[in-house]
PDB file of N, CA and C in Angstrom:
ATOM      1  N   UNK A   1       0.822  -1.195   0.000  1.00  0.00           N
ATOM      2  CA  UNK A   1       0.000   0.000   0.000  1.00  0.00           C
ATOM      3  C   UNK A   1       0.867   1.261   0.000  1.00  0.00           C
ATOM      4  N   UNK A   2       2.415   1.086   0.912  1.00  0.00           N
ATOM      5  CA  UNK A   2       3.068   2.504   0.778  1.00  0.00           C
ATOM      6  C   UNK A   2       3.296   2.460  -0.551  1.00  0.00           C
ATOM      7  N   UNK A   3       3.859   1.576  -1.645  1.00  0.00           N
ATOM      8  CA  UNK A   3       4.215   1.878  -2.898  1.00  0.00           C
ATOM      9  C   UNK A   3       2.746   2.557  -3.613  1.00  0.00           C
ATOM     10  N   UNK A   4       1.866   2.207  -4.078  1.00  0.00           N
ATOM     11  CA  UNK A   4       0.808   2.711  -4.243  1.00  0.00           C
ATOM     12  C   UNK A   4       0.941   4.412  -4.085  1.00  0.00           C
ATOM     13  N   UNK A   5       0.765   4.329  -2.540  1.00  0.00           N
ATOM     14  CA  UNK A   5       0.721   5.967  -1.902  1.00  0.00           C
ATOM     15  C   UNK A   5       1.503   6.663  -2.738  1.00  0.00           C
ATOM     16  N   UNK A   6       2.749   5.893  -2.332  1.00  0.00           N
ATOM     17  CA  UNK A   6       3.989   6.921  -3.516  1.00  0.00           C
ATOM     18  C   UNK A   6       3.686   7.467  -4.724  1.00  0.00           C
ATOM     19  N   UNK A   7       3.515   6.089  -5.410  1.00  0.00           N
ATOM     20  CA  UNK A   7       2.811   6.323  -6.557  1.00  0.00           C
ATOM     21  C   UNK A   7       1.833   7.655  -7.118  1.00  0.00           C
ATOM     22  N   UNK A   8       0.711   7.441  -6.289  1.00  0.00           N
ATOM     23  CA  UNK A   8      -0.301   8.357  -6.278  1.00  0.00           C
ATOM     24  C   UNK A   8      -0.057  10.053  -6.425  1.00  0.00           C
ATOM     25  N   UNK A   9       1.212  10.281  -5.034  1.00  0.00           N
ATOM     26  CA  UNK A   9       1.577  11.195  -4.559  1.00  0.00           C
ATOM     27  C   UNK A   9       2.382  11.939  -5.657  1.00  0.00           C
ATOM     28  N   UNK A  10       3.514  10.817  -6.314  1.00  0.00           N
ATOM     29  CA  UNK A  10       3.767  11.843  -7.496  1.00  0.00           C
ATOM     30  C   UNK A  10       3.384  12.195  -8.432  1.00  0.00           C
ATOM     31  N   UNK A  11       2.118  11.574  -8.466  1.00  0.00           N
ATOM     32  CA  UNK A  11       1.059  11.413 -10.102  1.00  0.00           C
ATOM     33  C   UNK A  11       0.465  13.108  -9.456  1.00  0.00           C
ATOM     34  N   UNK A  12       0.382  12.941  -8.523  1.00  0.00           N
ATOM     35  CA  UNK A  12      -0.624  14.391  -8.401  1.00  0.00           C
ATOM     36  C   UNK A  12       0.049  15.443  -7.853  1.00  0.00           C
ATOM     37  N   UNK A  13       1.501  15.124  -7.497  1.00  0.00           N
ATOM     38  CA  UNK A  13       2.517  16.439  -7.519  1.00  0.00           C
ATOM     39  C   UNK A  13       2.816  16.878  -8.797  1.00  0.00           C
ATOM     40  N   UNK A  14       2.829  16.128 -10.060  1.00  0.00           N
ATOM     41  CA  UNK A  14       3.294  16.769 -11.553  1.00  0.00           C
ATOM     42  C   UNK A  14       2.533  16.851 -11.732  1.00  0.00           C
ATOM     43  N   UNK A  15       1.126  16.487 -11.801  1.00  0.00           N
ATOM     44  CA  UNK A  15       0.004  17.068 -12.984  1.00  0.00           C
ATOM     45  C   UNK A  15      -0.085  18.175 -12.810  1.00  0.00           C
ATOM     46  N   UNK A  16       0.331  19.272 -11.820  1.00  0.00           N
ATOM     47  CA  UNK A  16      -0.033  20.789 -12.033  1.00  0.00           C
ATOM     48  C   UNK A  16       1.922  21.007 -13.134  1.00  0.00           C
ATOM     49  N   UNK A  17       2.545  20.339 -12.452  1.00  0.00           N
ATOM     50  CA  UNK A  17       3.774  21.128 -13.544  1.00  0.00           C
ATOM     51  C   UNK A  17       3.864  21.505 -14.846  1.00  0.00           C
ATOM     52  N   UNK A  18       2.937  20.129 -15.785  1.00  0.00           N
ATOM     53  CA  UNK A  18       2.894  21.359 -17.414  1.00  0.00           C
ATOM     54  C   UNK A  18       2.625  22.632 -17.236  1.00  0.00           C
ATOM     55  N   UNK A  19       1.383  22.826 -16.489  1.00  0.00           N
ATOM     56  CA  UNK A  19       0.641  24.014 -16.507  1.00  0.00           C
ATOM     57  C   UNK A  19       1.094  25.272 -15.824  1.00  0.00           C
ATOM     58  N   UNK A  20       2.151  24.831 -14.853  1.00  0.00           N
ATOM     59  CA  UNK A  20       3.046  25.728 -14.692  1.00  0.00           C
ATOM     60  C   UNK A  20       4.178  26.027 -15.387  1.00  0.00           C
ATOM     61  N   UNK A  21       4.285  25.494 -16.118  1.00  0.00           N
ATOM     62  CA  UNK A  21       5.788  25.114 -17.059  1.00  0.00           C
ATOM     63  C   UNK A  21       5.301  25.813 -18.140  1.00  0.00           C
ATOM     64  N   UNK A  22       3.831  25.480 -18.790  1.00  0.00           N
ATOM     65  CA  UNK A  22       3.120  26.212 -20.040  1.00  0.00           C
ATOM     66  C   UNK A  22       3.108  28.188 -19.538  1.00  0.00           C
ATOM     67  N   UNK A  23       2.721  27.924 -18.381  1.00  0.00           N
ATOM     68  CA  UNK A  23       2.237  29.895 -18.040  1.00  0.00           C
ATOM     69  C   UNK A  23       4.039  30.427 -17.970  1.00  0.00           C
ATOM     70  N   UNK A  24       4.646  29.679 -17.104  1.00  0.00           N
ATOM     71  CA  UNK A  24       6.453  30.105 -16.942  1.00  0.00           C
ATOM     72  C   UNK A  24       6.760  30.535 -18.129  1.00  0.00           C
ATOM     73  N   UNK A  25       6.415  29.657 -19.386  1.00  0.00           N
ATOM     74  CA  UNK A  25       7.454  30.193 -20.669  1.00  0.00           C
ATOM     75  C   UNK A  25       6.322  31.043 -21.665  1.00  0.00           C
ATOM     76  N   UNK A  26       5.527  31.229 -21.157  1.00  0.00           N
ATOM     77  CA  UNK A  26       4.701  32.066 -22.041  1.00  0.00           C
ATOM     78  C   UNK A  26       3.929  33.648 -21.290  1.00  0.00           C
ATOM     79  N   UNK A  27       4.890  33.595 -20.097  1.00  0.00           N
ATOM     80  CA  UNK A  27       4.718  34.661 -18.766  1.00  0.00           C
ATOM     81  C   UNK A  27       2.917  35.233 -18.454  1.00  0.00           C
ATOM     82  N   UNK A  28       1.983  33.949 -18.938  1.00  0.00           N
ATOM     83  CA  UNK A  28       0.862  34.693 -19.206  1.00  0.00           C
ATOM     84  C   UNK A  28       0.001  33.601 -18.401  1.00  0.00           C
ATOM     85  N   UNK A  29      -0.533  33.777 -17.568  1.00  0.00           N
ATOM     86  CA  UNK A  29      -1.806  33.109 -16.758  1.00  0.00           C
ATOM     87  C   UNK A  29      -3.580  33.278 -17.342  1.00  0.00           C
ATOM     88  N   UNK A  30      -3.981  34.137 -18.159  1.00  0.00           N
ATOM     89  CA  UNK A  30      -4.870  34.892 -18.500  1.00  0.00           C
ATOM     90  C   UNK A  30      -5.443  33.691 -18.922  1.00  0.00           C
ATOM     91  N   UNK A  31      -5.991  32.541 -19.642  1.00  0.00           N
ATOM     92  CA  UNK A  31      -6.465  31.738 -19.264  1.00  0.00           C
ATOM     93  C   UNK A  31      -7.199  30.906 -18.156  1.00  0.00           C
ATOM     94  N   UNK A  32      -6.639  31.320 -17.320  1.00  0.00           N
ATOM     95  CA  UNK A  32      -6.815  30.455 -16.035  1.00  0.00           C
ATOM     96  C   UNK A  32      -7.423  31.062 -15.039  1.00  0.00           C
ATOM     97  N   UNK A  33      -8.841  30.723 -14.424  1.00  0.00           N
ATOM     98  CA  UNK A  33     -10.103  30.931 -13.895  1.00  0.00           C
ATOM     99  C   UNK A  33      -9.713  31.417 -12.897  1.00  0.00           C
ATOM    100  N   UNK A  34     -10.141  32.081 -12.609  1.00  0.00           N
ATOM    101  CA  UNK A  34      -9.670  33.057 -11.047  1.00  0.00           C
ATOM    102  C   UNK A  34     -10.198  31.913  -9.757  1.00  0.00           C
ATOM    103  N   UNK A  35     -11.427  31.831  -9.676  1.00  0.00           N
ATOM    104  CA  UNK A  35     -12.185  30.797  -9.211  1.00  0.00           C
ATOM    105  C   UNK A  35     -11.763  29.282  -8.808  1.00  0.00           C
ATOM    106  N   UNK A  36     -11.092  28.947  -9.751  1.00  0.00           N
ATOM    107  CA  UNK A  36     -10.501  27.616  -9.730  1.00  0.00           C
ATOM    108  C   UNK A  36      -8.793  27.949  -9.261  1.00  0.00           C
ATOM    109  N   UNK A  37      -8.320  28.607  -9.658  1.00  0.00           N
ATOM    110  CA  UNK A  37      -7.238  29.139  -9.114  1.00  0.00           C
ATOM    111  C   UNK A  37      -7.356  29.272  -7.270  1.00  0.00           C
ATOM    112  N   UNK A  38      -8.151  30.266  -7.104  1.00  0.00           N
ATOM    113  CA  UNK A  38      -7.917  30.426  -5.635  1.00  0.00           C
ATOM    114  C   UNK A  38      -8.503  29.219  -4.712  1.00  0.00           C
ATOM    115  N   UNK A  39      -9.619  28.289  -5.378  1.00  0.00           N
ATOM    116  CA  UNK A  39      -9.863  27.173  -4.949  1.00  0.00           C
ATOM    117  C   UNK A  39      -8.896  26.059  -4.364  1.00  0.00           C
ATOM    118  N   UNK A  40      -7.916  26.428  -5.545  1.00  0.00           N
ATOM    119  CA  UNK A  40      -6.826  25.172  -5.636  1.00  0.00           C
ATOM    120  C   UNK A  40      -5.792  25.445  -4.610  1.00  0.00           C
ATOM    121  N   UNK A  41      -5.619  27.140  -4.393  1.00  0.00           N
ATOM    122  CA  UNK A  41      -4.518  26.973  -3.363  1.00  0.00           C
ATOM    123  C   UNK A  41      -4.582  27.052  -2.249  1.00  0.00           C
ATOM    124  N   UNK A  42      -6.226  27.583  -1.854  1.00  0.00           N
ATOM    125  CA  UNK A  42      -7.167  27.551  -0.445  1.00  0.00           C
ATOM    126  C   UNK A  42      -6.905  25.798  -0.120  1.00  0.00           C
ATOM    127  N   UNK A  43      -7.674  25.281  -1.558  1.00  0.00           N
ATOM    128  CA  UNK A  43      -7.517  23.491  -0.925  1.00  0.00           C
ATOM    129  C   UNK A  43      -5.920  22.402  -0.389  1.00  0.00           C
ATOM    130  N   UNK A  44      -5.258  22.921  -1.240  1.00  0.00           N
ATOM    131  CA  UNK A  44      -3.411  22.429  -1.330  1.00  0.00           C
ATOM    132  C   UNK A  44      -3.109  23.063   0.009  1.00  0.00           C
ATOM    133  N   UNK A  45      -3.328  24.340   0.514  1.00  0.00           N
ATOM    134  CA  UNK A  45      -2.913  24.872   1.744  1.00  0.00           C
ATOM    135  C   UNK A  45      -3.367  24.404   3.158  1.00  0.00           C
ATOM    136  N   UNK A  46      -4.786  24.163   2.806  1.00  0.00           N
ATOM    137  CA  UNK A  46      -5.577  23.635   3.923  1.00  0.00           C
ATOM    138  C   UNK A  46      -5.309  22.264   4.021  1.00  0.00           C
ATOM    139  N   UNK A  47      -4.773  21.265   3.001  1.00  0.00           N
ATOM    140  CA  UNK A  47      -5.111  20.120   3.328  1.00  0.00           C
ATOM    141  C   UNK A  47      -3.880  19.138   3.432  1.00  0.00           C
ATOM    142  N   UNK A  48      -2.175  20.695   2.973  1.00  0.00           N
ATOM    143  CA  UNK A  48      -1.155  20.697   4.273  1.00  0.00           C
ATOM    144  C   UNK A  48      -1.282  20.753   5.001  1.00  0.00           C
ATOM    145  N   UNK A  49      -1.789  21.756   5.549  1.00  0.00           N
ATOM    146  CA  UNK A  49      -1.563  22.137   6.686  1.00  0.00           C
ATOM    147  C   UNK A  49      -2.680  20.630   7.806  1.00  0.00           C
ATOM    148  N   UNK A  50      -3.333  19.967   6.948  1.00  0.00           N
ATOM    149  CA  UNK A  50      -4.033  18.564   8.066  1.00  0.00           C
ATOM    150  C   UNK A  50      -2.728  17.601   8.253  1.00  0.00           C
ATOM    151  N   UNK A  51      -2.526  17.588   6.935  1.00  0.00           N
ATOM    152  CA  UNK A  51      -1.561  16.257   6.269  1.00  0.00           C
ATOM    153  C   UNK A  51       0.064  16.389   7.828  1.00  0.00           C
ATOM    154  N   UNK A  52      -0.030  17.676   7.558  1.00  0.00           N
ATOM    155  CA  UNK A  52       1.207  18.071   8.584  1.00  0.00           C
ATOM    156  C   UNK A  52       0.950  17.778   9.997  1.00  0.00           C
ATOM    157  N   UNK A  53      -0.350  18.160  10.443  1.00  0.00           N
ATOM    158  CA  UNK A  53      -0.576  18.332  11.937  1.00  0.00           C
ATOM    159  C   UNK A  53      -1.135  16.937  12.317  1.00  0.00           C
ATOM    160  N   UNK A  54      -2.163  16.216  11.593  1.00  0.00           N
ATOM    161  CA  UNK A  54      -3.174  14.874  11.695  1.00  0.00           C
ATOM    162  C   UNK A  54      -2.836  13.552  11.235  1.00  0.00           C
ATOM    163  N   UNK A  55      -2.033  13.862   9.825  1.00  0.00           N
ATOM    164  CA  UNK A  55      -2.281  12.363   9.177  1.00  0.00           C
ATOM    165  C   UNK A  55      -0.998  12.631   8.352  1.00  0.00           C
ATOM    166  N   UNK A  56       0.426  12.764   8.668  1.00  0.00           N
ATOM    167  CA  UNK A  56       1.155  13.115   8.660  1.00  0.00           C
ATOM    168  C   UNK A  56       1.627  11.362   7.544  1.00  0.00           C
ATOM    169  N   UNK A  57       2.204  12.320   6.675  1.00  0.00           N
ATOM    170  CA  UNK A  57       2.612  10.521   5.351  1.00  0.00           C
ATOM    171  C   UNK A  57       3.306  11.726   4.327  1.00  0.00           C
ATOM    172  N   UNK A  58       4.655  11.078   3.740  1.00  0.00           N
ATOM    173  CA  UNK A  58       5.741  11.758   2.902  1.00  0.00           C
ATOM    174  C   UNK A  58       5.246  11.930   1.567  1.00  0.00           C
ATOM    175  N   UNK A  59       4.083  10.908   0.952  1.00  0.00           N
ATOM    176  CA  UNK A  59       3.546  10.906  -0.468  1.00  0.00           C
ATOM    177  C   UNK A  59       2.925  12.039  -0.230  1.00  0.00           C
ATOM    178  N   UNK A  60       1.953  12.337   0.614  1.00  0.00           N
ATOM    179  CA  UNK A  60       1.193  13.360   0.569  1.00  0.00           C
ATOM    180  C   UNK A  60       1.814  14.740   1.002  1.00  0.00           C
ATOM    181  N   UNK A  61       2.483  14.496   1.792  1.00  0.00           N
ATOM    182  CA  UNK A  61       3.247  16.235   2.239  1.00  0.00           C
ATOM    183  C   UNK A  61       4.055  16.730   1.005  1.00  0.00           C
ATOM    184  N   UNK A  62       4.678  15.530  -0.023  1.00  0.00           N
ATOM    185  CA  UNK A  62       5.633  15.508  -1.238  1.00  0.00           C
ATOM    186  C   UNK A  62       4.428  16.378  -2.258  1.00  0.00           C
ATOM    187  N   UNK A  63       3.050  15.628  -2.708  1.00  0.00           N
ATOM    188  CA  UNK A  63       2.488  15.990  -3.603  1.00  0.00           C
ATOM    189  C   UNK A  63       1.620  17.508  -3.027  1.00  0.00           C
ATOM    190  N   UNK A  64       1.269  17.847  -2.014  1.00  0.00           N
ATOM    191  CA  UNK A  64       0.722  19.381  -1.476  1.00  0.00           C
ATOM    192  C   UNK A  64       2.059  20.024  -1.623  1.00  0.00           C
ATOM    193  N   UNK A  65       2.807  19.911  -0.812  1.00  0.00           N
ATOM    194  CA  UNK A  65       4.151  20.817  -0.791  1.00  0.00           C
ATOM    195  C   UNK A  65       4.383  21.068  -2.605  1.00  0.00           C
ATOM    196  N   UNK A  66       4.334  20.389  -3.480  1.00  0.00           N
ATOM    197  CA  UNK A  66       5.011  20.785  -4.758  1.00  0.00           C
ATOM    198  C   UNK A  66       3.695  21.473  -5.356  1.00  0.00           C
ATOM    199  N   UNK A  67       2.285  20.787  -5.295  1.00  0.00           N
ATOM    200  CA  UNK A  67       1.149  21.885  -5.733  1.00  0.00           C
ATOM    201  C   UNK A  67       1.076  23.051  -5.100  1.00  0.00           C
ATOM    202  N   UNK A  68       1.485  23.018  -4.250  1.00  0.00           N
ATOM    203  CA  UNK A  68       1.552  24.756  -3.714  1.00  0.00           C
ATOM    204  C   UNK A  68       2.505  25.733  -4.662  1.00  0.00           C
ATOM    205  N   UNK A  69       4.021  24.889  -4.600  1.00  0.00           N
ATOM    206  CA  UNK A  69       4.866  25.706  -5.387  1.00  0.00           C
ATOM    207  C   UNK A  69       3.819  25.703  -6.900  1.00  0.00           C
ATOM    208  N   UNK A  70       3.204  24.785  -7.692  1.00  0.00           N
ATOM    209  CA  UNK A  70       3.111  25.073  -8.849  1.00  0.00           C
ATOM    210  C   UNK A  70       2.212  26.497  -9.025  1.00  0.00           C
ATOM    211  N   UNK A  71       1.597  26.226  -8.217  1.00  0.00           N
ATOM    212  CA  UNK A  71      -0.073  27.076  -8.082  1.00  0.00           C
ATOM    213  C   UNK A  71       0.840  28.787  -7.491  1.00  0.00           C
ATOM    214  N   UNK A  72       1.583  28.409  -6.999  1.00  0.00           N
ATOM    215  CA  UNK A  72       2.427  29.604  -6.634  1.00  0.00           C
ATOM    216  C   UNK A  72       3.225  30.538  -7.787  1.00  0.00           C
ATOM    217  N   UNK A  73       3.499  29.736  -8.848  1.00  0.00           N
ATOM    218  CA  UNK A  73       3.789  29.982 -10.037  1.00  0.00           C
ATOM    219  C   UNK A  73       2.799  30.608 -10.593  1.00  0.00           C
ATOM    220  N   UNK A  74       1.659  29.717 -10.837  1.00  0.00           N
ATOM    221  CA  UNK A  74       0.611  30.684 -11.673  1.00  0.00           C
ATOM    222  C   UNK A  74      -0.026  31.756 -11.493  1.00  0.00           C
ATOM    223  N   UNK A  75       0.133  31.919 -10.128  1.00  0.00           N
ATOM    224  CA  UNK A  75      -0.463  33.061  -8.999  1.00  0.00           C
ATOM    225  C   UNK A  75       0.404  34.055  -9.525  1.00  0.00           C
ATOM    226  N   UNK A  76       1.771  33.762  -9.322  1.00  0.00           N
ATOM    227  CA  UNK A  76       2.370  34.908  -9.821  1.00  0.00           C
ATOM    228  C   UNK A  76       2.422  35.550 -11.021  1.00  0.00           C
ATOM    229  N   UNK A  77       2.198  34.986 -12.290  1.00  0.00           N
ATOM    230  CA  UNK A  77       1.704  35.306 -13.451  1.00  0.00           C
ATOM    231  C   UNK A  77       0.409  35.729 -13.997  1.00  0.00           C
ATOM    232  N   UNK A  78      -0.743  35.638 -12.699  1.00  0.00           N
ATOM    233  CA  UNK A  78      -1.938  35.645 -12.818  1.00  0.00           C
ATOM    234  C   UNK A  78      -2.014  37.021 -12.400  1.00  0.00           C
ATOM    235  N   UNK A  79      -1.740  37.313 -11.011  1.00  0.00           N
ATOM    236  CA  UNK A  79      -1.595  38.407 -10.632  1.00  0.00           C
ATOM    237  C   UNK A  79      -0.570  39.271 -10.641  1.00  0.00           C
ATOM    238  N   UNK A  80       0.765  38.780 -10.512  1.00  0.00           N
ATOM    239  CA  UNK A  80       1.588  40.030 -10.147  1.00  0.00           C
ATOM    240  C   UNK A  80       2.771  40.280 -11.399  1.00  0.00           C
ATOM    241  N   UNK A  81       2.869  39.274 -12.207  1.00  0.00           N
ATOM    242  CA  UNK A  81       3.889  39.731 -13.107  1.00  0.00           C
ATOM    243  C   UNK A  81       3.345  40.843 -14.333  1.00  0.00           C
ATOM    244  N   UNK A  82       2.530  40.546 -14.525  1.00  0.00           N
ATOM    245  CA  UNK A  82       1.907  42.185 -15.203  1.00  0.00           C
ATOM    246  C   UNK A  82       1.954  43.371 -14.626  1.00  0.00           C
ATOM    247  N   UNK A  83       1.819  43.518 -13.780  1.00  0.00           N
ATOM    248  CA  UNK A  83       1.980  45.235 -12.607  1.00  0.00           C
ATOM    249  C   UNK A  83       3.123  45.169 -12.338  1.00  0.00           C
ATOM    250  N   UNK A  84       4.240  44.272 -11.734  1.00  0.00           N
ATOM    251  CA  UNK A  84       5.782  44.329 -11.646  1.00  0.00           C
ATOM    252  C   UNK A  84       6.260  44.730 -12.769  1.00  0.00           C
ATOM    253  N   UNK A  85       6.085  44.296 -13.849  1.00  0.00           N
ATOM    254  CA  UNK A  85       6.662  44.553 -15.068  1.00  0.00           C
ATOM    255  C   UNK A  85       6.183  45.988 -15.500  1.00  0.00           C
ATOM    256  N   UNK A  86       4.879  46.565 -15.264  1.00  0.00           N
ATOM    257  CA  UNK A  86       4.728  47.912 -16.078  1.00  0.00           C
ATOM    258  C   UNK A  86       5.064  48.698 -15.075  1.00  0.00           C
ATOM    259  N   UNK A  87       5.251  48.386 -13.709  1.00  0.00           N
ATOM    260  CA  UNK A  87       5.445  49.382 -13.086  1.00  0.00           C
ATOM    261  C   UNK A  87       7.484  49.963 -13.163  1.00  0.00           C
ATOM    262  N   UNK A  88       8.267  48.436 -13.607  1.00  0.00           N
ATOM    263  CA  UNK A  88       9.797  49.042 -14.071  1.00  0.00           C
ATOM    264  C   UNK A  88       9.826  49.399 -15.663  1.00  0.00           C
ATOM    265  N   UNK A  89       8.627  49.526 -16.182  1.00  0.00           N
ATOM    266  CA  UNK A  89       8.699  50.522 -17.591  1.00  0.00           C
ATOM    267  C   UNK A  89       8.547  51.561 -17.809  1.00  0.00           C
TER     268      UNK A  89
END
């Protein structure tokens, strides 16, 4: 069953990386639902922060811990790399 877990854990730590990898080289988030966005990092945050305190397992702290960074990526392209950028032009 731990192999499994593992398993699982990295299947659903990369599935956000294309999509961070796609917005990274194309510096553009504008696609991507505001809604579902803040959903995703309300849910990845909250359900560290259980995984950490309750039900504590390395597949799962591995796959939240890296969806945070991805979602952290798009956040930043969603919101802030457009105003950083016009504001040093």
């Amino acid at each position: 069953m731990e192999i499994l877990g593992w398993i699982g854990g990295v299947c659903l730590a990369i599935c956000a990386f294309p999509q961070a990898i796609k917005v990274f080289k194309e510096k553009n988030a504008d696609g991507t639902s505001h809604a579902m966005l803040w959903l995703w990092m309300f849910g990845e945050v909250f359900t560290l922060t259980y995984v950490v305190f309750e039900k504590f397992s390395y597949p799962l702290l591995i796959n939240y811990s890296l969806n945070i960074i991805f979602v952290s990526v798009i956040f930043y392209y969603k919101y802030l790399y457009g105003k950083t950028r016009k504001t040093k032009l």
